[in-house]
C-alpha atoms as a PDB file:
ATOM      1  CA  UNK A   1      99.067  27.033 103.697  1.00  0.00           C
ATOM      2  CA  UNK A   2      95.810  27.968 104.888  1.00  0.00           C
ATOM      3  CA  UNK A   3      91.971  27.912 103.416  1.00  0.00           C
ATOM      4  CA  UNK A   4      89.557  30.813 103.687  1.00  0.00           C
ATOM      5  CA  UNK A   5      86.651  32.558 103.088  1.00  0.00           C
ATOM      6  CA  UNK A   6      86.990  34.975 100.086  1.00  0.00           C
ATOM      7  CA  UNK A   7      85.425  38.545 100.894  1.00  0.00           C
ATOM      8  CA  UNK A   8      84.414  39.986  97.449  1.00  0.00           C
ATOM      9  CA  UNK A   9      83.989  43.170  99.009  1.00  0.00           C
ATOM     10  CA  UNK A  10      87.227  43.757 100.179  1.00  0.00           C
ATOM     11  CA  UNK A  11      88.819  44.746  96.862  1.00  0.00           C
ATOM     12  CA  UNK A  12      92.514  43.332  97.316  1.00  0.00           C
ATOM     13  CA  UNK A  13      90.997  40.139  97.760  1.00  0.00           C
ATOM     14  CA  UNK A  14      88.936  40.480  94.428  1.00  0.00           C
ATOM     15  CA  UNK A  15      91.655  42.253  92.324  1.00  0.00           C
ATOM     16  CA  UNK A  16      93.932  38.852  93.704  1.00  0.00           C
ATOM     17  CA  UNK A  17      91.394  36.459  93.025  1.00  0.00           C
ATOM     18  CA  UNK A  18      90.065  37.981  89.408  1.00  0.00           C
ATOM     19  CA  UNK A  19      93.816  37.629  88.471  1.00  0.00           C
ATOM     20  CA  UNK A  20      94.119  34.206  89.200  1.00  0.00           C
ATOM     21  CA  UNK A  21      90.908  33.229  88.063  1.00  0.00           C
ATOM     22  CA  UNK A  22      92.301  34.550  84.424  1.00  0.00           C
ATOM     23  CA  UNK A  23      95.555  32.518  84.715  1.00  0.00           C
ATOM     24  CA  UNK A  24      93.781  29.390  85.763  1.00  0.00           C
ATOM     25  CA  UNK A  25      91.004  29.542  83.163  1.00  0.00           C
ATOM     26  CA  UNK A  26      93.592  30.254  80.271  1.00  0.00           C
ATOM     27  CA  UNK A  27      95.136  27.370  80.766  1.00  0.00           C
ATOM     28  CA  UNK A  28      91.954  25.553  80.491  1.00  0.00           C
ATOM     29  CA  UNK A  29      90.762  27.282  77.108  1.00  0.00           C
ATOM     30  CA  UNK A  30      94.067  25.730  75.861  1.00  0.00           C
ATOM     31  CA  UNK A  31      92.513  22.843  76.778  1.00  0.00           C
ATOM     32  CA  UNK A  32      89.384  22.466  75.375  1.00  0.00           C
ATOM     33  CA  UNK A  33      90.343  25.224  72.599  1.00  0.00           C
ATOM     34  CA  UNK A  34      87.826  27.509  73.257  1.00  0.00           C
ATOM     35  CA  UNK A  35      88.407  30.969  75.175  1.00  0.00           C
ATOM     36  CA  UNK A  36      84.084  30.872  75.606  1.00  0.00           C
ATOM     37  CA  UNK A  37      84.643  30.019  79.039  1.00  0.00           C
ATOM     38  CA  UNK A  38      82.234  32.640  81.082  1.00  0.00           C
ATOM     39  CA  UNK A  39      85.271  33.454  84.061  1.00  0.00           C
ATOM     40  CA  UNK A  40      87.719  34.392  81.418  1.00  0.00           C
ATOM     41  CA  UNK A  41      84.769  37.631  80.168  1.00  0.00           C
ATOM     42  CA  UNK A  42      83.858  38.306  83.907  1.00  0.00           C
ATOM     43  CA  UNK A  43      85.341  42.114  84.937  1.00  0.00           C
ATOM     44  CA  UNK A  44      86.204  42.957  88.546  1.00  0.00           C
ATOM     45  CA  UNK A  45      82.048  44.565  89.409  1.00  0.00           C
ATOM     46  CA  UNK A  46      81.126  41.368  87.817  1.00  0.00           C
ATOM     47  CA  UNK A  47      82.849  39.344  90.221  1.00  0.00           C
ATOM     48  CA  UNK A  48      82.296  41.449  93.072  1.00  0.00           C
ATOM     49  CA  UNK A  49      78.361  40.980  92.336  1.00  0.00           C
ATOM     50  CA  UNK A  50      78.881  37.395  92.224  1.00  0.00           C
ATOM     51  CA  UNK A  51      76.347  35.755  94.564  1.00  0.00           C
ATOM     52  CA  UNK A  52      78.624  32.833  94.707  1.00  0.00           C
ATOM     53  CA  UNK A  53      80.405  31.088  98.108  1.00  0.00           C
ATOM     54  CA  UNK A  54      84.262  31.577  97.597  1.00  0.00           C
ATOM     55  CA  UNK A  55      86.821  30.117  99.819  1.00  0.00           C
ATOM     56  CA  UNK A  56      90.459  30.669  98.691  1.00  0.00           C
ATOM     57  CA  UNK A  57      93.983  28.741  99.552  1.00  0.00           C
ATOM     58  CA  UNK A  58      96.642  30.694 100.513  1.00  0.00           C
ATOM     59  CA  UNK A  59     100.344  29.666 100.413  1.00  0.00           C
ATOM     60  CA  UNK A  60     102.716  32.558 101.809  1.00  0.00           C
ATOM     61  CA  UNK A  61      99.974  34.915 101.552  1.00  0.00           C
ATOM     62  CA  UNK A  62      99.202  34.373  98.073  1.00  0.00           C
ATOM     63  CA  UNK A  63      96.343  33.168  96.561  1.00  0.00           C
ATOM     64  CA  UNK A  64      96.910  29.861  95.242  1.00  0.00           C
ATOM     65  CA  UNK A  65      93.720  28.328  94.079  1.00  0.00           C
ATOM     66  CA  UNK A  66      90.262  28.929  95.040  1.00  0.00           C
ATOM     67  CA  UNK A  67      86.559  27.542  94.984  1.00  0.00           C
ATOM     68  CA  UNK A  68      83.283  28.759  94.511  1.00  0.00           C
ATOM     69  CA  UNK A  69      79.808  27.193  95.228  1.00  0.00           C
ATOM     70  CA  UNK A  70      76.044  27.816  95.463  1.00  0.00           C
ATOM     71  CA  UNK A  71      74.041  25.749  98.385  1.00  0.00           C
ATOM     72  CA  UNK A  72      70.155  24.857  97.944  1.00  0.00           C
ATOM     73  CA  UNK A  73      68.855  22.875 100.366  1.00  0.00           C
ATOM     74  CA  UNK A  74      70.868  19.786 100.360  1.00  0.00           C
ATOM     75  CA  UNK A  75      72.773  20.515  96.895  1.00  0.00           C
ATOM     76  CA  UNK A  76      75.990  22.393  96.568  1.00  0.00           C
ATOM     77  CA  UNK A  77      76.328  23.103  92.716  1.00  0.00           C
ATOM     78  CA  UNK A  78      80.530  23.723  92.943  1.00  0.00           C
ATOM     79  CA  UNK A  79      80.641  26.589  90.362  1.00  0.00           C
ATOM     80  CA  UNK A  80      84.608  27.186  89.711  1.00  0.00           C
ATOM     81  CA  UNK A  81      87.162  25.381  91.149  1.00  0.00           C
ATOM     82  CA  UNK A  82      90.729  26.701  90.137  1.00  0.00           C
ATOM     83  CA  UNK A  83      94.127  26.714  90.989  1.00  0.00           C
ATOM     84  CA  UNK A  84      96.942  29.174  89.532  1.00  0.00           C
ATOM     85  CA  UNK A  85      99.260  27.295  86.925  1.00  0.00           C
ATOM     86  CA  UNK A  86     102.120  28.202  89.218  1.00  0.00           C
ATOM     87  CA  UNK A  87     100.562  25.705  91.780  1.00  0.00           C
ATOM     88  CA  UNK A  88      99.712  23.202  89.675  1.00  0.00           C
ATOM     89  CA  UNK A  89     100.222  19.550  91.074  1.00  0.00           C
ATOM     90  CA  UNK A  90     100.379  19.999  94.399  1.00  0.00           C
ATOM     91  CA  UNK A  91      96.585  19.061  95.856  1.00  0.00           C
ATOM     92  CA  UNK A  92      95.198  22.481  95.858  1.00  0.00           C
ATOM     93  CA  UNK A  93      92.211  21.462  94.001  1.00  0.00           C
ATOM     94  CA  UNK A  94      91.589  18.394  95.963  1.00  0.00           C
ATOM     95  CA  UNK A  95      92.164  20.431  98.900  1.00  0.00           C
ATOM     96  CA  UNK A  96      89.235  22.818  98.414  1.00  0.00           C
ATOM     97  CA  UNK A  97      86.712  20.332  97.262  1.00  0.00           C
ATOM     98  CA  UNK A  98      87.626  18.242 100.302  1.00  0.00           C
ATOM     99  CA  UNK A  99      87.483  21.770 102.279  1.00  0.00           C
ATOM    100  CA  UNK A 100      83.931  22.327 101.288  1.00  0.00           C
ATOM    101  CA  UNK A 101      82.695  19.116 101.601  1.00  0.00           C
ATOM    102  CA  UNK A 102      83.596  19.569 104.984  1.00  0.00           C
ATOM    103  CA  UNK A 103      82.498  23.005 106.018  1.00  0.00           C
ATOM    104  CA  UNK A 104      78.576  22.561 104.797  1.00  0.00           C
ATOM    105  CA  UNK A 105      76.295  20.373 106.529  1.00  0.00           C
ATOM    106  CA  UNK A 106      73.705  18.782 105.200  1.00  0.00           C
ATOM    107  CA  UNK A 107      74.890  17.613 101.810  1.00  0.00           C
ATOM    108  CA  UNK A 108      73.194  15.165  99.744  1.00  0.00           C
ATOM    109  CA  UNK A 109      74.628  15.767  96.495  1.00  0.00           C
ATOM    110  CA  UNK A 110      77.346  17.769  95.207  1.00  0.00           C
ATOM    111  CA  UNK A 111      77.289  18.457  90.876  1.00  0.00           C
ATOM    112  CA  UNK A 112      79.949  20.056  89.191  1.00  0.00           C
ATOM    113  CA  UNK A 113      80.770  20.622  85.636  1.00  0.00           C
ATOM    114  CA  UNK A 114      84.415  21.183  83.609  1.00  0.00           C
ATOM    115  CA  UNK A 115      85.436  21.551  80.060  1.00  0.00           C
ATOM    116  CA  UNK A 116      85.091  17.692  78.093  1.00  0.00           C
ATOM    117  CA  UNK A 117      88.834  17.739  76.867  1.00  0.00           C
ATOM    118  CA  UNK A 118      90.074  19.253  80.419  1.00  0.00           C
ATOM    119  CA  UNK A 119      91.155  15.700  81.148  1.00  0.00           C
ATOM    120  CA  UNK A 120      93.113  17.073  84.600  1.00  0.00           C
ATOM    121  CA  UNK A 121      89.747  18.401  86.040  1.00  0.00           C
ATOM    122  CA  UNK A 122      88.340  15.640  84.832  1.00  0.00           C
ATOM    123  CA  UNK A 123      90.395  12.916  86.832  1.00  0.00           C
ATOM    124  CA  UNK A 124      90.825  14.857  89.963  1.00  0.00           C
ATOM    125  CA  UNK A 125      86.845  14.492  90.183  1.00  0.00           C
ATOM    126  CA  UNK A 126      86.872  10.899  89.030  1.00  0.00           C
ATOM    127  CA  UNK A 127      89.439  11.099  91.610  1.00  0.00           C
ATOM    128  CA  UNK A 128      87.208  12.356  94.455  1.00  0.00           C
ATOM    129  CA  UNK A 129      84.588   9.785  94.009  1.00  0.00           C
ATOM    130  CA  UNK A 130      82.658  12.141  91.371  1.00  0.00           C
ATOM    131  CA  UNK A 131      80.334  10.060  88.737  1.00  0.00           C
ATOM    132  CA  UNK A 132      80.241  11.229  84.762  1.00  0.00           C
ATOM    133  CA  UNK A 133      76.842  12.126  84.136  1.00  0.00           C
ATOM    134  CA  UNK A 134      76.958  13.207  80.652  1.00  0.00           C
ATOM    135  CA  UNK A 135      78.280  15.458  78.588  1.00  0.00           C
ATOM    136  CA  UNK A 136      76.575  18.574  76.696  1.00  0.00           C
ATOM    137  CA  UNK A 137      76.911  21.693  74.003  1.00  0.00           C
ATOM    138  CA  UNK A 138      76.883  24.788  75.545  1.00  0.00           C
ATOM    139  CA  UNK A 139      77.835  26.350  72.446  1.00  0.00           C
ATOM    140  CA  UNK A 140      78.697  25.314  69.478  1.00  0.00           C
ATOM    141  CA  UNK A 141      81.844  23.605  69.630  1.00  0.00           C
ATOM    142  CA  UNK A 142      82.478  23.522  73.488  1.00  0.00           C
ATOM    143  CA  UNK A 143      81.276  20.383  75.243  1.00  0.00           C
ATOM    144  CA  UNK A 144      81.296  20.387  79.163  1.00  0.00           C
ATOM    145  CA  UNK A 145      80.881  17.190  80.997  1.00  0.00           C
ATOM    146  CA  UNK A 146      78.856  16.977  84.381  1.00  0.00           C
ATOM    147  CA  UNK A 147      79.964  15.102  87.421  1.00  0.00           C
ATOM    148  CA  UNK A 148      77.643  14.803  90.569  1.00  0.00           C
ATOM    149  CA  UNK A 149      78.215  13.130  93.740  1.00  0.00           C
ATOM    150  CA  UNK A 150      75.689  11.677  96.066  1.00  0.00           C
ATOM    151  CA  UNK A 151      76.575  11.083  99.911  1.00  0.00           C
ATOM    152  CA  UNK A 152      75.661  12.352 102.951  1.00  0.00           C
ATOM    153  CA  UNK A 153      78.164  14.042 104.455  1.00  0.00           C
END
């Protein structure tokens, strides 16, 4: 097992990480039941033109899960956090969030945001000391709740 950074350039590591990123979010539009979700549209140029932080977790040199974030001063705003369904239950997600916590300095406050009726993401933030903030339409039909967490790290 090993975390690191993500390199959108380098097009094996996009191709591996776009294909994940489509397992992982399936799963959740089972979920919620809605396939809205923006990751599951999102082509390979898309992603490479992402202006997003990723960091990835490896396990026998495969992706297993991965994270991506925007940092603003003393927010990180935790855009995707995913894990392939083959992985599933084993800390991976934990893992990453913990990861990044870690590897920024000067954190205040960390939001994130997950489908309402994903009630796995939802307790593995609970989990991490994440507060429910509220909950709202994106579209109609698909409710996403927001966590935040304020610390300094």
């Amino acid at each position: 097992m090993s975390i690191g950074k993500i390199y959108l350039q380098d097009m094996a590591q996009a191709k591996e990480l776009l294909e994940m990123q489509r397992a992982a979010y399936l799963v959740e539009a089972e979920l919620i039941g809605s396939f809205a979700i923006p990751a599951l549209q999102e082509d390979l140029e898309t992603l490479q033109n992402s202006d997003e932080i990723f960091y990835g977790y490896w396990i026998d040199h495969r992706l297993a899960g991965a994270i991506s974030y925007k940092k603003e001063g003393g927010l990180l705003d935790i855009y995707r956090l995913m894990v392939h369904p083959r992985y599933f239950r084993r800390g991976i997600g934990k893992a990453l969030v913990s990861f990044v916590e870690g590897v920024e300095e000067g954190i205040e406050r960390i939001i994130v945001s997950t489908g309402a009726r994903n009630l796995p993401a939802k307790k593995l933030y609970e989990g991490l000391g994440f507060r429910d903030i509220g909950e709202r339409e994106v579209i109609a039909g698909l409710w996403i709740t927001h966590f935040e967490k304020c610390k300094r790290f």
